[in-house]
Protein backbone atom coordinates (compact mmCIF):
# COMPACT_ATOMS: atom_id res chain seq x y z
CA UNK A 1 -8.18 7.48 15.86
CA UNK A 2 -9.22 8.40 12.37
CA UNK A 3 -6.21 10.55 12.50
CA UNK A 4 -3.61 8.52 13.02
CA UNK A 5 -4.05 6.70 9.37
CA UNK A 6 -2.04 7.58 6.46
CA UNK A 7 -3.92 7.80 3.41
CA UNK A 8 -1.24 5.66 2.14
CA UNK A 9 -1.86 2.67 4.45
CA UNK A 10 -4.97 1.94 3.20
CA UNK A 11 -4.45 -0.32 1.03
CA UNK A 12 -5.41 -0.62 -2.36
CA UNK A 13 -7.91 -3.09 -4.67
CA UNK A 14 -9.99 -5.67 -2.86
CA UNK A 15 -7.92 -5.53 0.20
CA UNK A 16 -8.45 -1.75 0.41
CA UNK A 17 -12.17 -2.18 0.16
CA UNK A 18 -12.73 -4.92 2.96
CA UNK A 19 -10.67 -2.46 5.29
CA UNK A 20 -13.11 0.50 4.19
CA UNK A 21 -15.81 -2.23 5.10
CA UNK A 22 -14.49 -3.72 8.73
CA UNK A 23 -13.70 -0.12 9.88
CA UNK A 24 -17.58 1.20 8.86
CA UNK A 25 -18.64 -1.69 10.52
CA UNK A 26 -16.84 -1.28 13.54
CA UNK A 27 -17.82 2.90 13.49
CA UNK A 28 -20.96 2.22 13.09
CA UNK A 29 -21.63 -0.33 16.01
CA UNK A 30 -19.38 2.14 18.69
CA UNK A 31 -21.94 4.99 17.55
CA UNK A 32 -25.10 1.90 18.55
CA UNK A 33 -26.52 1.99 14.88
CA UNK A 34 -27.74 -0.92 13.28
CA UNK A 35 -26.85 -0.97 9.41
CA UNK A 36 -30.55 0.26 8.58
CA UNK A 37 -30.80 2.99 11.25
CA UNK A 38 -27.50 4.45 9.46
CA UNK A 39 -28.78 4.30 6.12
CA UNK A 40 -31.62 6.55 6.93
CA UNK A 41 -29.30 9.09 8.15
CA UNK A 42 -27.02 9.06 5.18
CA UNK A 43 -29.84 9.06 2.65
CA UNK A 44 -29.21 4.63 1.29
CA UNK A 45 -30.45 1.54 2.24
CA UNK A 46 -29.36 -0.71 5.12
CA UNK A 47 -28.47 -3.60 2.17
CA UNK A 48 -26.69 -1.04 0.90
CA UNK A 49 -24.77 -0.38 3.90
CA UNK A 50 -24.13 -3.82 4.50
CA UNK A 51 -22.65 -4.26 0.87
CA UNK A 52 -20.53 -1.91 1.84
CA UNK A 53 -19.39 -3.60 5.15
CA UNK A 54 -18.89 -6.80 3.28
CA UNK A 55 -16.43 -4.96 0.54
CA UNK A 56 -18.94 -6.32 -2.17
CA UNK A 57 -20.04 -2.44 -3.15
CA UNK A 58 -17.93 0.96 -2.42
CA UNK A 59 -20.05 3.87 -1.49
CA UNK A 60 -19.94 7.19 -3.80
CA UNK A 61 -17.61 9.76 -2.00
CA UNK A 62 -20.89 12.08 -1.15
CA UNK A 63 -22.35 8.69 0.66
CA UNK A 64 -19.11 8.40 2.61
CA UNK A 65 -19.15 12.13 3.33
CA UNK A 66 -22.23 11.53 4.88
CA UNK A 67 -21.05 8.38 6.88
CA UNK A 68 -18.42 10.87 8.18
CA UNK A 69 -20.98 13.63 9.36
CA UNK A 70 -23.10 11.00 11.48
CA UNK A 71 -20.18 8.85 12.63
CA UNK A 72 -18.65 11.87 13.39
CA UNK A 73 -15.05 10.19 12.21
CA UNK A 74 -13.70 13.54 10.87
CA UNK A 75 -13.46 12.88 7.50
CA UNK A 76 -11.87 9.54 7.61
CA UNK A 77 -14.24 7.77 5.19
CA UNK A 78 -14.20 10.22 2.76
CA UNK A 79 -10.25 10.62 2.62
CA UNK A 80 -10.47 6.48 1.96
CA UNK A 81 -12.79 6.39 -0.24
CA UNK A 82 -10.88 9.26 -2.12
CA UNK A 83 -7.39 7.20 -1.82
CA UNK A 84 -8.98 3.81 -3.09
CA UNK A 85 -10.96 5.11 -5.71
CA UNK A 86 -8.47 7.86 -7.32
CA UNK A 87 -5.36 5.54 -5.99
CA UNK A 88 -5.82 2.99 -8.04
CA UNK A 89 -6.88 2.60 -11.84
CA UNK A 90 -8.87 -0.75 -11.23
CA UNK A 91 -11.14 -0.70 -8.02
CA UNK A 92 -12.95 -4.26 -7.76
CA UNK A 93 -15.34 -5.38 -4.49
CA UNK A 94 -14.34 -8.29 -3.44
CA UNK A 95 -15.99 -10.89 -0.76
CA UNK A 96 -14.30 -14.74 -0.19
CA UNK A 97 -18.03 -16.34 -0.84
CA UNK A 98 -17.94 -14.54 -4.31
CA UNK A 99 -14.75 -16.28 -5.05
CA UNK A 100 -15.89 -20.10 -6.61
CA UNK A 101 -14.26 -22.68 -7.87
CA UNK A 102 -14.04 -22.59 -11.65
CA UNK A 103 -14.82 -18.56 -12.47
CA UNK A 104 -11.67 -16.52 -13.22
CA UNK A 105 -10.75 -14.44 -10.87
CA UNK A 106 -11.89 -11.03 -11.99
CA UNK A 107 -15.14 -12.30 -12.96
CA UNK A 108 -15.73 -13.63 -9.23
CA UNK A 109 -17.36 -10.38 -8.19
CA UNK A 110 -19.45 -9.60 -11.13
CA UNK A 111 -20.84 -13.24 -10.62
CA UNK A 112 -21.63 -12.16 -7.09
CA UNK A 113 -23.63 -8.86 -7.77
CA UNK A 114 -25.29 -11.12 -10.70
CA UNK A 115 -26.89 -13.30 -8.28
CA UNK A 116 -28.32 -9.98 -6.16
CA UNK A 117 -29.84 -8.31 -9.42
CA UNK A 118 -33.34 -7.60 -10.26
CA UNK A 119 -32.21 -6.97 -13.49
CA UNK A 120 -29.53 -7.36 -16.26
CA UNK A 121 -29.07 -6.09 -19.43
CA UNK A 122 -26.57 -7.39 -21.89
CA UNK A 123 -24.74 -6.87 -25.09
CA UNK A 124 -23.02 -9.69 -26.47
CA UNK A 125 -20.87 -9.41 -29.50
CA UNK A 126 -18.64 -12.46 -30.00
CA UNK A 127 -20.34 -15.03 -27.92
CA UNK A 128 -23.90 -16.04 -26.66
CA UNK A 129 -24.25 -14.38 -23.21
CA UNK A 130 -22.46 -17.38 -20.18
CA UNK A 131 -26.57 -17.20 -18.94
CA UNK A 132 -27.49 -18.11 -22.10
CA UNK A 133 -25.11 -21.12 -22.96
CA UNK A 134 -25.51 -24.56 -23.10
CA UNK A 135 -23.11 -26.99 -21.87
CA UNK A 136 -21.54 -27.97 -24.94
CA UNK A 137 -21.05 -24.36 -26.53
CA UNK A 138 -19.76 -23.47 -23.13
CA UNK A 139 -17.30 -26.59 -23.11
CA UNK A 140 -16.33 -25.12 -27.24
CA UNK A 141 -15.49 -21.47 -25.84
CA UNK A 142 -13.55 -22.53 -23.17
CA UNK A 143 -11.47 -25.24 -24.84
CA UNK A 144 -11.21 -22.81 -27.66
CA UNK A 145 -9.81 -19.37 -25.47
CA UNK A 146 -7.83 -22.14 -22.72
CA UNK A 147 -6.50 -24.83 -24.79
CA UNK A 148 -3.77 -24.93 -21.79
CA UNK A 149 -6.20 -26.07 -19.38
CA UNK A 150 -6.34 -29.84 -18.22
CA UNK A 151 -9.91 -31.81 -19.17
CA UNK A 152 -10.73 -31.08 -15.34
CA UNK A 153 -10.05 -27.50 -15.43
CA UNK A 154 -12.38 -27.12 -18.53
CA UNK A 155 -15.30 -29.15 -17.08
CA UNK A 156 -15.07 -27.12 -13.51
CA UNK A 157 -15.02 -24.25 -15.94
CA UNK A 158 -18.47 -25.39 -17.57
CA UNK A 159 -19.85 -26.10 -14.87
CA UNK A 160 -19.56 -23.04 -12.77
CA UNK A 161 -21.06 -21.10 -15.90
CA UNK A 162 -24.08 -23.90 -15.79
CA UNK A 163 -24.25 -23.14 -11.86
CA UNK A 164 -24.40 -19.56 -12.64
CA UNK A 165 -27.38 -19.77 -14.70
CA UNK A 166 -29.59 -20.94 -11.62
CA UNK A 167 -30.66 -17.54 -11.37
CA UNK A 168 -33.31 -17.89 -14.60
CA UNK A 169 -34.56 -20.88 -12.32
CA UNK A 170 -37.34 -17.63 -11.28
CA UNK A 171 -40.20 -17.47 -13.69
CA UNK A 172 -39.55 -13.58 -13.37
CA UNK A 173 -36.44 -12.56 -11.79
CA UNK A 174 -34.13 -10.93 -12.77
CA UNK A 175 -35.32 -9.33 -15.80
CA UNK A 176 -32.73 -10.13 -18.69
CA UNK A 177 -32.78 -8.26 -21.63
CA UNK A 178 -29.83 -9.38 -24.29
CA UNK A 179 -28.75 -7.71 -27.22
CA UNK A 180 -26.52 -9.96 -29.29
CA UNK A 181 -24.55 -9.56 -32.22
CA UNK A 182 -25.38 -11.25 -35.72
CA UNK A 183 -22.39 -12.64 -35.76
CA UNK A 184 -22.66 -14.01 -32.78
CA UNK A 185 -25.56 -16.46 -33.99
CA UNK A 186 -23.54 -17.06 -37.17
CA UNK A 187 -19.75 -17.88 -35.74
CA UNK A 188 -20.06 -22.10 -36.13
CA UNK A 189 -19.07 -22.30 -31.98
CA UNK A 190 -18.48 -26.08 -31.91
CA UNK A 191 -19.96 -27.17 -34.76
CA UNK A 192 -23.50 -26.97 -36.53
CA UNK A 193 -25.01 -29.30 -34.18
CA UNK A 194 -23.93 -27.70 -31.23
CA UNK A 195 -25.26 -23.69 -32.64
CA UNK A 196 -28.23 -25.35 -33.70
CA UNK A 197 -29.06 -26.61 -30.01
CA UNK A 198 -27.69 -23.22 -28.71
CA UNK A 199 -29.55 -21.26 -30.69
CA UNK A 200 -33.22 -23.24 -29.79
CA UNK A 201 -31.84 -23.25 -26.38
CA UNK A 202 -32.40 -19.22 -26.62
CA UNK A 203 -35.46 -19.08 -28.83
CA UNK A 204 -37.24 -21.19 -25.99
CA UNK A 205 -36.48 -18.89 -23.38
CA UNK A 206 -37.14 -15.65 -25.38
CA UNK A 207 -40.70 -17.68 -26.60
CA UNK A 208 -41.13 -18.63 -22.82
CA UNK A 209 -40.88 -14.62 -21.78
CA UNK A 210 -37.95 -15.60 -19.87
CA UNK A 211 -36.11 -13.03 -21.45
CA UNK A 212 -36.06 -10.65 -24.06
CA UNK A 213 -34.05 -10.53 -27.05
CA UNK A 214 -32.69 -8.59 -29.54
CA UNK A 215 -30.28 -9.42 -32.56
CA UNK A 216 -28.12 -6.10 -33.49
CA UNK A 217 -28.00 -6.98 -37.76
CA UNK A 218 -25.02 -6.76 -39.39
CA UNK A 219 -26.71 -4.05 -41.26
CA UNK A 220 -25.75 -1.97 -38.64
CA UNK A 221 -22.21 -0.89 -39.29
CA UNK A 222 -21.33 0.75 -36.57
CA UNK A 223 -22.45 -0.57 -32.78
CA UNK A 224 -22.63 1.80 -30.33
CA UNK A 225 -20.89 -0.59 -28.17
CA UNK A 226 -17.52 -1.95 -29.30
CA UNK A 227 -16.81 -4.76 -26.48
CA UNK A 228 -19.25 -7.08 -24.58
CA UNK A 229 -21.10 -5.19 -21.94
CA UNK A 230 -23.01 -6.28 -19.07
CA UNK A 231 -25.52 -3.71 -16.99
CA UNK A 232 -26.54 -4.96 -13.57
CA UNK A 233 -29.54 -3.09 -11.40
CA UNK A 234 -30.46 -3.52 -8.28
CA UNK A 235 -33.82 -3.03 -6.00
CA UNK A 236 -31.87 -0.48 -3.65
CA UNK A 237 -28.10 0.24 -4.83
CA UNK A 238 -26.90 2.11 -7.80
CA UNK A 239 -26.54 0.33 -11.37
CA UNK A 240 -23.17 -1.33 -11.83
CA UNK A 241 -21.87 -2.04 -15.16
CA UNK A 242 -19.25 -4.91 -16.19
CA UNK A 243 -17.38 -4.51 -19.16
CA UNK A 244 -14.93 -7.86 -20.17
CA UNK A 245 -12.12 -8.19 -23.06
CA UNK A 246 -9.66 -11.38 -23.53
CA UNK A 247 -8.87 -12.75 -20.38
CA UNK A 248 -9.48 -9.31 -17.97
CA UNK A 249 -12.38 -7.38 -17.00
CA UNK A 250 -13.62 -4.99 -14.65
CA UNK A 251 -16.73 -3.68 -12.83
CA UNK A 252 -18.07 -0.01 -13.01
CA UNK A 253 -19.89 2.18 -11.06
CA UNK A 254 -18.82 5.32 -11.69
CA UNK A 255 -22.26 7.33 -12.12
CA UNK A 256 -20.89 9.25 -15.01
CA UNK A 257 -19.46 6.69 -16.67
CA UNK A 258 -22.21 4.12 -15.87
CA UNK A 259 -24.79 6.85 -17.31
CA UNK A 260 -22.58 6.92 -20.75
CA UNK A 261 -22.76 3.08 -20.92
CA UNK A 262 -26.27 3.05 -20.16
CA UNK A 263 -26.93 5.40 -23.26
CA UNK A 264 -24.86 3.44 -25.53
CA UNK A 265 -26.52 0.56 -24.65
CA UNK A 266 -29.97 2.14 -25.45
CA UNK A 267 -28.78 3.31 -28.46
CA UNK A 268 -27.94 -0.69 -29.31
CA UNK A 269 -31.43 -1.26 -28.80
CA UNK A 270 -32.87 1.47 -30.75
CA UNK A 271 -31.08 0.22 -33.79
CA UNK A 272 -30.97 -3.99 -33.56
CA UNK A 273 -34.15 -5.80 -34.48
CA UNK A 274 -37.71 -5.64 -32.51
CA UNK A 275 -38.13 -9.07 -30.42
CA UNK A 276 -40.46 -10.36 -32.35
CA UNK A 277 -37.86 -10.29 -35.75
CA UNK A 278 -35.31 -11.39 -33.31
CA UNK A 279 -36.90 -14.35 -32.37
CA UNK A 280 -37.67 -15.02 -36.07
CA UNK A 281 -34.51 -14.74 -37.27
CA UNK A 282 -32.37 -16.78 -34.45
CA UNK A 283 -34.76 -19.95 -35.45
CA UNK A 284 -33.97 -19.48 -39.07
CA UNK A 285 -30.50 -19.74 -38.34
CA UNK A 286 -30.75 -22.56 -36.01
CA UNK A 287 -33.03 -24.38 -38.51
CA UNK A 288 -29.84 -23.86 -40.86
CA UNK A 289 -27.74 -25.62 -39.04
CA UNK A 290 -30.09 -28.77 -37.97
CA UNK A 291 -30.30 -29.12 -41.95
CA UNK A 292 -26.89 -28.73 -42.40
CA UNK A 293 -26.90 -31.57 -39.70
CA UNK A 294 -29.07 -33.89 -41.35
CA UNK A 295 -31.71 -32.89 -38.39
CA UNK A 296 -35.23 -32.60 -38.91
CA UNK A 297 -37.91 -30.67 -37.13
C-alpha cells in the first residue's frame, strides 16, 4: 500500500501534513494501537502522537522512522516526512479549529500551540507582546499596519488578540517570560494616554508575578535577536519557536535551529535589565506619559 505513493503526491504545506496525520491515524488503528500504546513504542507521548494525527505538530524524521519500524509500513512515514519537510521551504501545522475569525492566517497555528503551552518566552522589539496589549494599543497597531481594513475588520482584529490573552486567566500557567525592547516602551503607540495605560497594564502583571519581565536597554547596541521572537514549550512535545516580520511569519521546530534561537534568546536575557530594574523603569516611563497627560497618580 505504502508503495504505491509517489513521494510527489503528497502534498505539500498544511495539506501535506493533515495527510501525514489521517494516514498515521489510520496505520495505527489497523495495527490495534491506541495513540498512547504507540508512543511507548516509538519513544513520545500519546499527546504527542495525537498532535501529530491532527496535523497540529510534524514528528522529527527519527520519530517517524520509528512509526515505520512498529507499523511495519516500510518506510512510508519516513519518505513523507522527508518530502514535506525538505520539499518545501515553509512547513506550517495546520488544524480548521486553529483557524479563528480575526487572526491572520499564518498566525492561526502559532495561536493554537499558544493555548497548549506550559510556557512561553518572548522577545519583543517593536511592539508590546499581543498577550500583553490592551485594547486600545491593540486597536493603534492594527489601524496603524492595516489602514485598508474596514472599522469591522479592525475591531474583529482586536478582539481576537483580547480573546487570545485568556490564557493569563491561570494564576500560574503558562509561565511567560518577556523580554522587550526599550524602544518598545518609548514608541508613543496611540498616544501618551494610551502607552501610559499600556505600560501600567504590564507593570501590574509583572508586580502580580504573572509574568516576568525584562527591558533589553538601548545601551545594548547590538541584540542578539534582530526580529520579534516567540519560544513555545510544552509538558510532553519538543519546543517550537515562532519567529514573525511585516505581514508573514512562520513556526520552527527544527531542533538545530530551535537550539540556536534558544541561545540567542538567553543571551537577550543575560544582557537586558534584572526584573526588578525592569519593573522600575517601565513605571517611570508610564508615569511620563500620565504627566504628559495631565494625569495624576
Amino acid at each position: 500500500m505504502a508503495n504505491g505513493r509517489g513521494a510527489g503526491k503528497f502534498g505539500q504545506g498544511r495539506a501535506g501534513w493533515r495527510f501525514f496525520g489521517s494516514e498515521l491515524k489510520r496505520w495505527r488503528e489497523a495495527a490495534g494501537l491506541t495513540q498512547q500504546e504507540l508512543a511507548l513504542r516509538v519513544f513520545c507521548s500519546g499527546s504527542y502522537i495525537g498532535q501529530f494525527e491532527t496535523g497540529i505538530r510534524r514528528p522529527q524524521p527519527e520519530v517517524a522512522q520509528r512509526i515505520d519500524e512498529e507499523l511495519k509500513s516500510d518506510g512510508f512515514f519516513g519518505r513523507m516526512c522527508d518530502e514535506l519537510i525538505n520539499g518545501s521551504l515553509n512547513v506550517h501545522y495546520f488544524t480548521e479549529s486553529a483557524y479563528k475569525k480575526g487572526l491572520s492566517e499564518y498566525f492561526a497555528e502559532a495561536a493554537y500551540l499558544e493555548g497548549l503551552a506550559h510556557a512561553i518566552r518572548e522577545y519583543a522589539p517593536v511592539f508590546v507582546p499581543g498577550l500583553l496589549q490592551t485594547e486600545a494599543y491593540a486597536r493603534a497597531v492594527f489601524l496603524a499596519g492595516y489602514p485598508g481594513l474596514s472599522d469591522a475588520e479592525i475591531e474583529s482584529r482586536v478582539a481576537a488578540r483580547l480573546e487570545r490573552q485568556g490564557i493569563l486567566e491561570d494564576p500560574t500557567k503558562p509561565l511567560l517570560w518577556a523580554v522587550i525592547d526599550e524602544n518598545t516602551i518609548r514608541r508613543k503607540v496611540g498616544g501618551a494616554s494610551v502607552m501610559s495605560e499600556q505600560l501600567m497594564h504590564v507593570a501590574r502583571l509583572a508586580r502580580a508575578r504573572r509574568i516576568t519581565l525584562q527591558v533589553l536597554p538601548f545601551e545594548v547596541a547590538v541584540p542578539a535577536l534582530s526580529g520579534s521572537l516567540k519560544l513555545m514549550a510544552f509538558a510532553d512535545a519538543p519546543v517550537v519557536a515562532y519567529s514573525e516580520a511585516a505581514h508573514s511569519g512562520g513556526l520552527m521546530d527544527d531542533p538545530a535551529r530551535v537550539a540556536a534561537l534558544e541561545r540567542a534568546y538567553d543571551l537577550t536575557m543575560a544582557t537586558a535589565l534584572p526584573p526588578a530594574a525592569s519593573l522600575e523603569l517601565v513605571q517611570s516611563v508610564a508615569a511620563g506619559y500620565a504627566s504628559e497627560c495631565g494625569w495624576t497618580s
